[in-house]
C-alpha atoms as a PDB file:
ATOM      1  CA  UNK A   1      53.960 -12.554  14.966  1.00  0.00           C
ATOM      2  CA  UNK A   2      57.016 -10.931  13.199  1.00  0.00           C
ATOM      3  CA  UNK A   3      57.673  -7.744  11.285  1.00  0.00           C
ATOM      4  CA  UNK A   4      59.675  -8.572   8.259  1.00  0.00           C
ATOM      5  CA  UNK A   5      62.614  -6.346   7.157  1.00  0.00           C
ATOM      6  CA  UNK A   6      63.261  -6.075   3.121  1.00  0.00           C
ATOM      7  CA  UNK A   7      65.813  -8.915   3.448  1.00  0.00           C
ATOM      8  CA  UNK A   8      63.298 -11.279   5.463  1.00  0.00           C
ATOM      9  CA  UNK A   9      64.974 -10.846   8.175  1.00  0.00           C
ATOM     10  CA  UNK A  10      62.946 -10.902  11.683  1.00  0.00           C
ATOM     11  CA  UNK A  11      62.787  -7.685  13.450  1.00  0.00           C
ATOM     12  CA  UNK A  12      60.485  -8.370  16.157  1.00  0.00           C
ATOM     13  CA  UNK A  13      62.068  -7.110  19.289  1.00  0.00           C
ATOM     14  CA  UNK A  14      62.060  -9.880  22.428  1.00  0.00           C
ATOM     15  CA  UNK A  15      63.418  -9.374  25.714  1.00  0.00           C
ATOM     16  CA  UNK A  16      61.668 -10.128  29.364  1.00  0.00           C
ATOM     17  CA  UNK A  17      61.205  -6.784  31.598  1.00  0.00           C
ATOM     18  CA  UNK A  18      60.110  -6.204  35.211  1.00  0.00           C
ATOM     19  CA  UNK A  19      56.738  -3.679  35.734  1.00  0.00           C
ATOM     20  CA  UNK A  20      58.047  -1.132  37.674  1.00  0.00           C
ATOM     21  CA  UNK A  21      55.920   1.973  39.317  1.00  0.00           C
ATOM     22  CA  UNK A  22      57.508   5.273  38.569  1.00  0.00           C
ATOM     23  CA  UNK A  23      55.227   8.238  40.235  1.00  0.00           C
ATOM     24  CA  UNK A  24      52.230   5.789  40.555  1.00  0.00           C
ATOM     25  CA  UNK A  25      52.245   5.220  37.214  1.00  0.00           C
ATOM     26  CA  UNK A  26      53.373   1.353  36.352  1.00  0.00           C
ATOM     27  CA  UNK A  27      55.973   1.108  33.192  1.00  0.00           C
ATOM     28  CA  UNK A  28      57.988  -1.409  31.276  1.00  0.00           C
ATOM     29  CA  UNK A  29      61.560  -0.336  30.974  1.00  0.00           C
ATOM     30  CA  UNK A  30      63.436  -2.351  28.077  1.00  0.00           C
ATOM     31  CA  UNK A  31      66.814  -3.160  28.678  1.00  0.00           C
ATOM     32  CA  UNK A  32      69.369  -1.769  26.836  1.00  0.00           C
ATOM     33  CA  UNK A  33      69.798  -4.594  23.621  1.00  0.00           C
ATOM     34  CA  UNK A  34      66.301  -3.335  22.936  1.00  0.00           C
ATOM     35  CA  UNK A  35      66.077  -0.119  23.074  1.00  0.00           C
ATOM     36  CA  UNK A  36      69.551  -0.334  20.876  1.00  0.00           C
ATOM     37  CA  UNK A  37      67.563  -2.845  18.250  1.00  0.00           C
ATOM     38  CA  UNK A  38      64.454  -0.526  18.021  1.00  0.00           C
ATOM     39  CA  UNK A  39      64.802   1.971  14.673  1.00  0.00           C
ATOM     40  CA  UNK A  40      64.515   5.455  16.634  1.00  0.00           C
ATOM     41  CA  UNK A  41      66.044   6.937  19.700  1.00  0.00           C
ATOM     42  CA  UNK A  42      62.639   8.901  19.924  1.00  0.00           C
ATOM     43  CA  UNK A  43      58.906   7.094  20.043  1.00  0.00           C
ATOM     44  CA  UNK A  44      58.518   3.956  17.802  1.00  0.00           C
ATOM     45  CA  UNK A  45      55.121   2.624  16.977  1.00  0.00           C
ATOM     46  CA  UNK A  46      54.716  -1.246  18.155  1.00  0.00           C
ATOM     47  CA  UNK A  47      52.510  -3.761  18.219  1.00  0.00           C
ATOM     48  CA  UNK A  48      53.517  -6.659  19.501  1.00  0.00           C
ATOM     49  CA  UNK A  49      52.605  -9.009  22.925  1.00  0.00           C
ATOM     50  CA  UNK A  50      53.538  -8.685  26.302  1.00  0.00           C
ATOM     51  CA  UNK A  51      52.922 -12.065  28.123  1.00  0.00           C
ATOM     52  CA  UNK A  52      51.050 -13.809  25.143  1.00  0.00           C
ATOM     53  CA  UNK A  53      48.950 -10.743  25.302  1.00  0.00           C
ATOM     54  CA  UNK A  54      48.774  -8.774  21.648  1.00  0.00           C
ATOM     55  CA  UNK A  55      48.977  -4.919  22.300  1.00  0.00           C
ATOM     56  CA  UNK A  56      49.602  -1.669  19.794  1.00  0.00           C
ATOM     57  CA  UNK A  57      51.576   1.041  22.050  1.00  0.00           C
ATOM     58  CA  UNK A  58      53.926   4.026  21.240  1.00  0.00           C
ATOM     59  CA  UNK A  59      57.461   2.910  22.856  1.00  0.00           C
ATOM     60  CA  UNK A  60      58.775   6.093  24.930  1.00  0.00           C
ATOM     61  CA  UNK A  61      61.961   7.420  24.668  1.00  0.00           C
ATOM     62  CA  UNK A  62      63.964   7.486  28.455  1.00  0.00           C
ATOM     63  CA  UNK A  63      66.198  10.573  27.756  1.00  0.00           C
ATOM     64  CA  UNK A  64      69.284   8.162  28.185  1.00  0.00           C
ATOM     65  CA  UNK A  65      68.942   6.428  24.662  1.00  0.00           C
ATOM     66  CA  UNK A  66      66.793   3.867  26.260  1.00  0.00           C
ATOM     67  CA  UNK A  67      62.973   3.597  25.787  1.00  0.00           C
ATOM     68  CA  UNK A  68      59.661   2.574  28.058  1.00  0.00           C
ATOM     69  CA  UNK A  69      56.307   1.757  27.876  1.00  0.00           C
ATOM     70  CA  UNK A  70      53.287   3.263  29.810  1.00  0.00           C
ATOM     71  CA  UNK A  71      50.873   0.397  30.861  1.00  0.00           C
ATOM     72  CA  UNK A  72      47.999   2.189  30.979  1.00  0.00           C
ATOM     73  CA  UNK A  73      48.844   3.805  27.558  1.00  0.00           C
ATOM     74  CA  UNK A  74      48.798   0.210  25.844  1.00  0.00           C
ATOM     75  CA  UNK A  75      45.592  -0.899  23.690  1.00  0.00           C
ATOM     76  CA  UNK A  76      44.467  -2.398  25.328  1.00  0.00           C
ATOM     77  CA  UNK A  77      46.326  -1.441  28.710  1.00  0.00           C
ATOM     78  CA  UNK A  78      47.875  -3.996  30.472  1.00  0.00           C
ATOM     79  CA  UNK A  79      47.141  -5.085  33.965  1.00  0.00           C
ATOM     80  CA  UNK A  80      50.591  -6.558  35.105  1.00  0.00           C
ATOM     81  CA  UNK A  81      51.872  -5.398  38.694  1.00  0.00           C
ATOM     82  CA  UNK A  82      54.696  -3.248  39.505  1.00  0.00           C
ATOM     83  CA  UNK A  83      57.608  -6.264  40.459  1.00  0.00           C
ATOM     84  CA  UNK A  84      56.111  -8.866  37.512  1.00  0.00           C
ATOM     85  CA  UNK A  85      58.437  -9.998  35.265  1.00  0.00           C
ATOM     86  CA  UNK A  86      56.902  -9.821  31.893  1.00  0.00           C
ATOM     87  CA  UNK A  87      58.064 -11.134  28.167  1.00  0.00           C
ATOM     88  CA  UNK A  88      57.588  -8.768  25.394  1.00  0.00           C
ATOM     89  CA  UNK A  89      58.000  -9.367  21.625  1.00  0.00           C
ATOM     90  CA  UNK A  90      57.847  -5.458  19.938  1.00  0.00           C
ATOM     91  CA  UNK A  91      57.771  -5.346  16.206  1.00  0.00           C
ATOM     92  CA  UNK A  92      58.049  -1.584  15.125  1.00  0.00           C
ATOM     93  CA  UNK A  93      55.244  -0.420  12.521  1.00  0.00           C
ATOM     94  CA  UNK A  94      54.424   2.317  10.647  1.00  0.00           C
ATOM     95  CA  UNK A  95      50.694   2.353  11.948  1.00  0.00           C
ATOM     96  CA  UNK A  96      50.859   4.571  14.832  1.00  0.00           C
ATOM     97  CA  UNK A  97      47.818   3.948  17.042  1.00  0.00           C
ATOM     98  CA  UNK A  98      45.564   6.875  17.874  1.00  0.00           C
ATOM     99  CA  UNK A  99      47.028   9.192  20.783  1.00  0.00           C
ATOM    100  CA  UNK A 100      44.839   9.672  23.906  1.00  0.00           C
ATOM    101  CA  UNK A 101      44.297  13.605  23.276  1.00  0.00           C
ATOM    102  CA  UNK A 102      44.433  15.671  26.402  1.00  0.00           C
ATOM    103  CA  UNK A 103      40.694  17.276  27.382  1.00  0.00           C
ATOM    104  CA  UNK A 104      42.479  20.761  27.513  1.00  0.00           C
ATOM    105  CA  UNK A 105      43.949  20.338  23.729  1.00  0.00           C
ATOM    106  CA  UNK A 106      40.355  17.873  22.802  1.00  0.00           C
ATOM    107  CA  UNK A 107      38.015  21.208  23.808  1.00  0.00           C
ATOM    108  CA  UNK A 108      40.027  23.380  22.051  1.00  0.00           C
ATOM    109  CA  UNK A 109      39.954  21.340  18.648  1.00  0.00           C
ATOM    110  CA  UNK A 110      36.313  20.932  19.498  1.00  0.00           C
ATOM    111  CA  UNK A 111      36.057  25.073  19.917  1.00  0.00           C
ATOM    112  CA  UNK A 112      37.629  25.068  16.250  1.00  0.00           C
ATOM    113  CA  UNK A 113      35.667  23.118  14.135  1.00  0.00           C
ATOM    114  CA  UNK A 114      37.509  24.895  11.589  1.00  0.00           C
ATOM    115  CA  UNK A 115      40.191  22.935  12.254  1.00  0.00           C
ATOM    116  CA  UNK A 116      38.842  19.177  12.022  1.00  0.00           C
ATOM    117  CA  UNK A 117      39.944  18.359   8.296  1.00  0.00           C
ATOM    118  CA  UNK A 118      43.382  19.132   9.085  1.00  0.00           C
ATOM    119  CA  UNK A 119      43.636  17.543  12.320  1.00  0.00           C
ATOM    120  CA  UNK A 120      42.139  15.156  10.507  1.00  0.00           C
ATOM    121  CA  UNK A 121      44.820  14.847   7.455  1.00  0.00           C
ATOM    122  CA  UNK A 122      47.751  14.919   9.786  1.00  0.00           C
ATOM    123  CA  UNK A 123      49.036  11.222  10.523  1.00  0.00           C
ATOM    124  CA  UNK A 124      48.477   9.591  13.773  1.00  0.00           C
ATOM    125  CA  UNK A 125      52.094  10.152  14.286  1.00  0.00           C
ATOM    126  CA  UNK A 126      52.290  13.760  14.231  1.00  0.00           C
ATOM    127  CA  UNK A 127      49.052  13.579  16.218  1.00  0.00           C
ATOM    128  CA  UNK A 128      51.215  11.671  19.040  1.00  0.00           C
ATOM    129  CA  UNK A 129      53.653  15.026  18.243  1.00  0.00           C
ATOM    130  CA  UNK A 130      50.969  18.049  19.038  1.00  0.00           C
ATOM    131  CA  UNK A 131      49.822  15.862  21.997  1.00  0.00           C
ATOM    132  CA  UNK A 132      53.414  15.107  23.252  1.00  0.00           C
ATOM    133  CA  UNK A 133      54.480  19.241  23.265  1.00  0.00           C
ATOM    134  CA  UNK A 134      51.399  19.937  24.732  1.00  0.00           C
ATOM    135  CA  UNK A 135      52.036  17.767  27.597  1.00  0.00           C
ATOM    136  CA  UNK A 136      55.563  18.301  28.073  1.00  0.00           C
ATOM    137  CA  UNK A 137      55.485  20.929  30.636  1.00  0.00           C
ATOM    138  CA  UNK A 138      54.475  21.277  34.144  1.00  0.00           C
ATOM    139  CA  UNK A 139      53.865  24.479  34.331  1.00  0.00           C
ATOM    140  CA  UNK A 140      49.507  24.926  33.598  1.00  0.00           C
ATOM    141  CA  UNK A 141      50.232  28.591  31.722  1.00  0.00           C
ATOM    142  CA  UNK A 142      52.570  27.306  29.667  1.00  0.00           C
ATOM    143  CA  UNK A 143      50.536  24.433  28.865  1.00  0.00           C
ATOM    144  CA  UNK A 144      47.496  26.625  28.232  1.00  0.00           C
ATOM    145  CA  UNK A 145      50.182  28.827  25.996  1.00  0.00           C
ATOM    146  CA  UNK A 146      50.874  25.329  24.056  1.00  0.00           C
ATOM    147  CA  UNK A 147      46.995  24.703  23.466  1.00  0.00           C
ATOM    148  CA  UNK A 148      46.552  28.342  21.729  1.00  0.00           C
ATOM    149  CA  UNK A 149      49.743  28.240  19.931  1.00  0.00           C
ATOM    150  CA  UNK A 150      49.191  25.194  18.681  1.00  0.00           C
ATOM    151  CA  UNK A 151      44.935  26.208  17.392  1.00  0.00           C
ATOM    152  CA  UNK A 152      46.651  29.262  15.914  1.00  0.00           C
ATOM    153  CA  UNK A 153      50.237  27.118  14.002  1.00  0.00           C
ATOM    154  CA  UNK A 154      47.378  23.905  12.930  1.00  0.00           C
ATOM    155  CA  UNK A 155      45.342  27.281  11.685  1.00  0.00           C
ATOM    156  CA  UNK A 156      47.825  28.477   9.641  1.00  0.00           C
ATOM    157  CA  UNK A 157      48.659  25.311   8.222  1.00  0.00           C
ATOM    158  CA  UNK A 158      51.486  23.627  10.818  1.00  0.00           C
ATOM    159  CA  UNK A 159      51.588  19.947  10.582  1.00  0.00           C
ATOM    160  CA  UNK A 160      53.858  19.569  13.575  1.00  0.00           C
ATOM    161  CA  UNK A 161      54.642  21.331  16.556  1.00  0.00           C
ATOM    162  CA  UNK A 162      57.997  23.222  16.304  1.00  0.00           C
ATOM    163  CA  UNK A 163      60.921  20.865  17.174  1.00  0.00           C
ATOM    164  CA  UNK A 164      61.783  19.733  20.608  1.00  0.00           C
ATOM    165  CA  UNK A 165      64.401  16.848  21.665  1.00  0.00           C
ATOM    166  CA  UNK A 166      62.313  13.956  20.512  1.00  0.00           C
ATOM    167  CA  UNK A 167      64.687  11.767  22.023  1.00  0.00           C
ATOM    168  CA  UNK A 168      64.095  13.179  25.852  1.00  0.00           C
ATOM    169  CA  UNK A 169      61.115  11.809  27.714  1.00  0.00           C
ATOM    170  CA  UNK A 170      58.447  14.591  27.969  1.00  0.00           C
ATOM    171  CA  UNK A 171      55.681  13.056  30.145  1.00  0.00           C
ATOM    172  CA  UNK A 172      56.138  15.647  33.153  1.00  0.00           C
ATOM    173  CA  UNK A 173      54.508  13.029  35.396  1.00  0.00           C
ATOM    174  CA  UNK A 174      57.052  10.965  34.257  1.00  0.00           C
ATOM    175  CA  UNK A 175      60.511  12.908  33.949  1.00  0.00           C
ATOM    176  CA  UNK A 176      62.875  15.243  35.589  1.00  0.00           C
ATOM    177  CA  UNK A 177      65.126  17.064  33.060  1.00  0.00           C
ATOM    178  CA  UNK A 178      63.859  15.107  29.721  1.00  0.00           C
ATOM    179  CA  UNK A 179      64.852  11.445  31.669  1.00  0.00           C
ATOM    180  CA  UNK A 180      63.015   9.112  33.313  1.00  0.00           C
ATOM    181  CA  UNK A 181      62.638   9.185  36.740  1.00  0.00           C
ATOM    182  CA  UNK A 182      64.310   5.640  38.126  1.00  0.00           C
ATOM    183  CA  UNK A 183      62.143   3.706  39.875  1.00  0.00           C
END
């Protein structure tokens, strides 16, 4: 599998990696040529393989221009332990896969079925957005704050969540201060 650029060119990503558990959660760091070889600084679509194993995943941004992936959060998620050395090949698409939406964010688009066509007509991608700024906090009444806002921008029309450092890792389970937590 390889993702041809406009010259023909090969821009499937390869590097090996070692599954490491950050917060009980087990992730894929890329080293550094990687991240540096991928098109954004922020989330990139993949699909790719991680061990022979074909995946579609949304590569996170680290806060230090470096990026991860979220075993769990791969389709299908992977089952490789935290210490395995694993060998990825990452070709960036423009077919984001389907976020996992938050139950907090999912019963509040299900409380406004007035809202389905346009959640609907937004891309995948800034369905990865609303779901990202939702989640980005810690704090559960600014969270719930995020959910409403968000009902009442997507009501009014919004697309996208207002802007935030797409570059910085916002998974609060995740992150201290928009970066990764090292393992």
């Amino acid at each position: 599998m390889a993702n041809q650029s406009p010259a023909g060119q090969d821009t499937t990503v390869r590097c090996e990696a070692t599954v490491a558990e950050v917060e009980g959660q087990r992730i894929v760091r890329l080293p550094a040529e990687a991240s540096a070889a991928l098109p954004s600084r922020g989330q990139v679509a993949v699909t790719g393989t991680m061990d022979g194993d074909r995946f579609a995943a949304v590569v996170e941004p680290d806060g230090r221009r470096g990026h991860w992936i979220k075993l769990a959060d791969m389709v299908p998620p992977h089952a490789a332990a935290a210490g395995q050395a694993v060998t990825l090949a990452l070709a960036p698409t423009k077919a984001w896969p389907e976020p996992h939406v938050p139950d907090d964010l999912a019963a509040a688009l299900d409380a406004a079925p007035d809202l389905a066509e346009h959640w609907a007509s937004i891309t995948p991608m800034a369905r990865w957005e609303w779901v990202r700024w939702v989640r980005a906090t810690r704090n559960p009444a600014t969270r719930a704050r995020r959910v409403d806002v968000g009902i009442s921008k997507m009501r009014d029309g919004t697309r996208r969540p207002c802007c935030f450092d797409l570059a910085a890792c916002t998974d609060p389970e995740l992150s201290r201060s928009g970066k990764l937590i090292e393992a």
